[in-house]
C-alpha atoms as a PDB file:
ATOM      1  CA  UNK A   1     226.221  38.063 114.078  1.00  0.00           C
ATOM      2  CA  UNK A   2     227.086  34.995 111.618  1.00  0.00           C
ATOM      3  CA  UNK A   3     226.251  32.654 114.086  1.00  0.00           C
ATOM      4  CA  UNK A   4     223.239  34.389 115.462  1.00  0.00           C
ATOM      5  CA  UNK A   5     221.746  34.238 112.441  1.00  0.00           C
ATOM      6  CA  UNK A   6     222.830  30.570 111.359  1.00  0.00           C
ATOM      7  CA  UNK A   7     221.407  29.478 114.737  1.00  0.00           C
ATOM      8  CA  UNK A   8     218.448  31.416 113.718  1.00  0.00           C
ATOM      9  CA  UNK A   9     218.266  29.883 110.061  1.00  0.00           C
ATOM     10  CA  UNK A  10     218.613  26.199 111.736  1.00  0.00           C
ATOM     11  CA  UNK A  11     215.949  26.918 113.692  1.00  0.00           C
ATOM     12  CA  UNK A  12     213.355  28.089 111.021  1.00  0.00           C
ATOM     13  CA  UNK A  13     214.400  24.646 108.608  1.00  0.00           C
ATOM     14  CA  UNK A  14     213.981  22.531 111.688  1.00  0.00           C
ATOM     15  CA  UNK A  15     210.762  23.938 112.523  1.00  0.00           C
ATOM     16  CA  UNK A  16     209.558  23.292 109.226  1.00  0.00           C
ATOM     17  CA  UNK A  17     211.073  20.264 108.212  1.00  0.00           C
ATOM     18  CA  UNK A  18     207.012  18.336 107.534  1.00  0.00           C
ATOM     19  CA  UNK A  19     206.354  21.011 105.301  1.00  0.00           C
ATOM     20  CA  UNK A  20     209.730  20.429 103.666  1.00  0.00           C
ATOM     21  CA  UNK A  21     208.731  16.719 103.336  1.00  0.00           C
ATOM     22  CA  UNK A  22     205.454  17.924 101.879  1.00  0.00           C
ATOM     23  CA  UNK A  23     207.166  19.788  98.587  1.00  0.00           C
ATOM     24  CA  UNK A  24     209.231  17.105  98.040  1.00  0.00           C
ATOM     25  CA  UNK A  25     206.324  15.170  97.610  1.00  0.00           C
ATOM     26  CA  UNK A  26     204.237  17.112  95.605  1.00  0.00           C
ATOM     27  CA  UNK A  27     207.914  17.130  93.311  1.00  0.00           C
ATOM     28  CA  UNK A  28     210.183  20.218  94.183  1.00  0.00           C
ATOM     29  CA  UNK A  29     213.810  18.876  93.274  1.00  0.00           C
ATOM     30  CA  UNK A  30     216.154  19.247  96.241  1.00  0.00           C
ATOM     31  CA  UNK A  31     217.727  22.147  94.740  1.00  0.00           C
ATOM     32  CA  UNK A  32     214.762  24.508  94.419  1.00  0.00           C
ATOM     33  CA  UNK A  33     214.309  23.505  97.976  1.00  0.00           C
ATOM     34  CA  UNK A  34     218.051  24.550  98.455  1.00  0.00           C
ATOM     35  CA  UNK A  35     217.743  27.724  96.918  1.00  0.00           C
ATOM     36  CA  UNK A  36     214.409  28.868  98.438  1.00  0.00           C
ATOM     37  CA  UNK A  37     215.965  28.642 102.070  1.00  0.00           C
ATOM     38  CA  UNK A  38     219.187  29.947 100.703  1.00  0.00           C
ATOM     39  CA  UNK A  39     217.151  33.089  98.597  1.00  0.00           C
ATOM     40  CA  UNK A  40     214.867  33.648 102.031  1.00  0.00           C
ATOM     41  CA  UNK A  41     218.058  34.058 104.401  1.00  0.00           C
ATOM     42  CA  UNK A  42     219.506  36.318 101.732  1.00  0.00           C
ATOM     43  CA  UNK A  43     216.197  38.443 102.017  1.00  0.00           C
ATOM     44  CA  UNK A  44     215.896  38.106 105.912  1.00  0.00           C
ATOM     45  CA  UNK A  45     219.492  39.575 106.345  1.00  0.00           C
ATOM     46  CA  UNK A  46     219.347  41.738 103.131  1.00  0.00           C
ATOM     47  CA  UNK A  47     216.422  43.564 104.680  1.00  0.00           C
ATOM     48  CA  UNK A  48     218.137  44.207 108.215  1.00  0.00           C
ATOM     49  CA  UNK A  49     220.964  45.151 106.362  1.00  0.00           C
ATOM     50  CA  UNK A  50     219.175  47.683 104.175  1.00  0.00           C
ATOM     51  CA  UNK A  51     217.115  48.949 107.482  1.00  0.00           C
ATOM     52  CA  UNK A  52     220.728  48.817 110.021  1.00  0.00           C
ATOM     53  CA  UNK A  53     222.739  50.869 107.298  1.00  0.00           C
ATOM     54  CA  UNK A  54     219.946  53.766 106.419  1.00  0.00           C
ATOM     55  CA  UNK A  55     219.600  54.018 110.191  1.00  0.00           C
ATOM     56  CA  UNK A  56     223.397  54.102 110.506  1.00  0.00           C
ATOM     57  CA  UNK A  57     223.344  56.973 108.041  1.00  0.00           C
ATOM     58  CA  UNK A  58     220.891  58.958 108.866  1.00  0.00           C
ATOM     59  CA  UNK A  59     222.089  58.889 112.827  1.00  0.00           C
ATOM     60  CA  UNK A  60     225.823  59.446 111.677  1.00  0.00           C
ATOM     61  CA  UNK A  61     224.721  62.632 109.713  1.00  0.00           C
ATOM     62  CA  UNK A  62     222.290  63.929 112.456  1.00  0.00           C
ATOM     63  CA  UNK A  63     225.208  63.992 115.084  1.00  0.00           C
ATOM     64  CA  UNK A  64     227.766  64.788 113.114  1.00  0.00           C
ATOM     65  CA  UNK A  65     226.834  68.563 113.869  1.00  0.00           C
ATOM     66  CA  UNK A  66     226.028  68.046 117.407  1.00  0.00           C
ATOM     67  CA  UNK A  67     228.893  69.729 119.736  1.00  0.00           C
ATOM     68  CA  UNK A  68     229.517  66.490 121.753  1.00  0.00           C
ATOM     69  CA  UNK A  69     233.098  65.536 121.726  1.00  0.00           C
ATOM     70  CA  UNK A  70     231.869  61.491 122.163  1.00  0.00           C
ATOM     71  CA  UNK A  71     230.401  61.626 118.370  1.00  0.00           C
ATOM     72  CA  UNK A  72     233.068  64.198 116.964  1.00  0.00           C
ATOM     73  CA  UNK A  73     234.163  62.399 113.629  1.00  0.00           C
ATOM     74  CA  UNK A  74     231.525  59.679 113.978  1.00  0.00           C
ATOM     75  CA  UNK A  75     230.342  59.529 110.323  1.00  0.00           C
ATOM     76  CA  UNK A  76     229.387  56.581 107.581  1.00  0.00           C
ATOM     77  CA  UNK A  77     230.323  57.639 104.150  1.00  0.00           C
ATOM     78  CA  UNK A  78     228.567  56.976 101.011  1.00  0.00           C
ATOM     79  CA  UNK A  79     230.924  54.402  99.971  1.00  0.00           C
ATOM     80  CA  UNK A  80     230.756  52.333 103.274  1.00  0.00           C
ATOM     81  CA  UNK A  81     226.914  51.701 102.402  1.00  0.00           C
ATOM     82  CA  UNK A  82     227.859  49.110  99.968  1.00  0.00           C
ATOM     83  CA  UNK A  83     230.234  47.439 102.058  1.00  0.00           C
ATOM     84  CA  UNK A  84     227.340  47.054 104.541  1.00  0.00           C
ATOM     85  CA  UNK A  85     225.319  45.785 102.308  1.00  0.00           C
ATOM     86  CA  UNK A  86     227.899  43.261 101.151  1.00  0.00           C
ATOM     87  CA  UNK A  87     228.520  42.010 104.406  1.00  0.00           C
ATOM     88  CA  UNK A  88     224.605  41.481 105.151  1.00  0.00           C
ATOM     89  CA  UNK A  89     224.833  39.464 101.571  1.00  0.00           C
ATOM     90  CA  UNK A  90     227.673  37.280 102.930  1.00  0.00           C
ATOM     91  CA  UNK A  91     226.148  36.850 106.717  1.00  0.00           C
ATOM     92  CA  UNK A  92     222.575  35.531 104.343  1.00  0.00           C
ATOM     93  CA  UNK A  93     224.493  33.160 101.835  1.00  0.00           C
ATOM     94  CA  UNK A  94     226.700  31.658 105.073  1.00  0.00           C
ATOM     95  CA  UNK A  95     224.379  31.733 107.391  1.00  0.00           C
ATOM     96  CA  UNK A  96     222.019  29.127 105.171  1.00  0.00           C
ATOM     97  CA  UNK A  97     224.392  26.831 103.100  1.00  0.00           C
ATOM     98  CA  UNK A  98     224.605  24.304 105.792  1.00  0.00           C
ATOM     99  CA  UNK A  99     221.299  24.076 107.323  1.00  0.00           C
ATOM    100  CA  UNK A 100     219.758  24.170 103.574  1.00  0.00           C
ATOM    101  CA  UNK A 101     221.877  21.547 102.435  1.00  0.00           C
ATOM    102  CA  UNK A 102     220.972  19.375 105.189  1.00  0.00           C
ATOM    103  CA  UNK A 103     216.754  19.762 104.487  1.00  0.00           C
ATOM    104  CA  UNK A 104     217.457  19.526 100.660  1.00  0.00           C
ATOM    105  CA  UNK A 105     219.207  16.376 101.374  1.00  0.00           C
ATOM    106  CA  UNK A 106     216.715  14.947 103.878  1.00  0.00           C
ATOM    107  CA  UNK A 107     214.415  12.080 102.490  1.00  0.00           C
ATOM    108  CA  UNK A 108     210.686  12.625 102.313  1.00  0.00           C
ATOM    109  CA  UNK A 109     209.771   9.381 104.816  1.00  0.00           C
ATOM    110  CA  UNK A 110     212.016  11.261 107.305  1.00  0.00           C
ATOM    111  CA  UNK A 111     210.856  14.900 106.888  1.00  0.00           C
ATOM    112  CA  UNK A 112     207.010  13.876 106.874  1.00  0.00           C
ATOM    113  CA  UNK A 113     208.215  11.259 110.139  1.00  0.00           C
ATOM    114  CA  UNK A 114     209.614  14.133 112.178  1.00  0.00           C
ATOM    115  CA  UNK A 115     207.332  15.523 114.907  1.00  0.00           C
ATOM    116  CA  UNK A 116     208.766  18.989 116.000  1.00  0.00           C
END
């Protein structure tokens, strides 16, 4: 899943590298372009993770009373929610570092240069 989604975060900076050009012209520092990639991979996976884990829960308690032997003792407890939660934290701030060091670091003649 940690590489799905740094594929997935290389992708998005690649694809947008002119407009990353752009703020650094109209004078956003490198790190506020850091942290904006960084802060909108921690939402992207936040959100699954918030949507995955209610899901999870709410299955886990539905068919914990059904009879079928394949889901007996199938269950996600309240305190396994913020482990979830934690993990989808981690796979956002891992999944970005490198690809949002490499556009905060790129020059503007380069970003604005590069046809994607």
């Amino acid at each position: 899943i940690l590489l799905v989604s740094a594929n997935t975060v290389a992708m998005s900076v690649r694809e947008r590298i002119q407009e990353i050009g752009v703020l650094k012209t109209l004078g956003f520092k490198s790190s506020t372009i850091l942290w904006l990639i960084i802060g909108e991979s921690i939402v992207m996976a936040l959100t699954g993770g918030i949507l995955g884990t209610a899901l999870g829960y709410v299955v886990t308690q539905a068919m914990r009373d059904q009879t079928v032997a394949f889901f007996d003792g199938l269950v996600l407890p309240l305190w396994g929610v913020p482990i979830c939660l934690g993990v989808a934290l981690m796979i956002g701030i891992l999944s970005s570092v490198v690809p949002a060091l490499i556009a905060s670091r790129t020059k503007i003649t380069d970003a604005l240069r590069h046809s994607g």
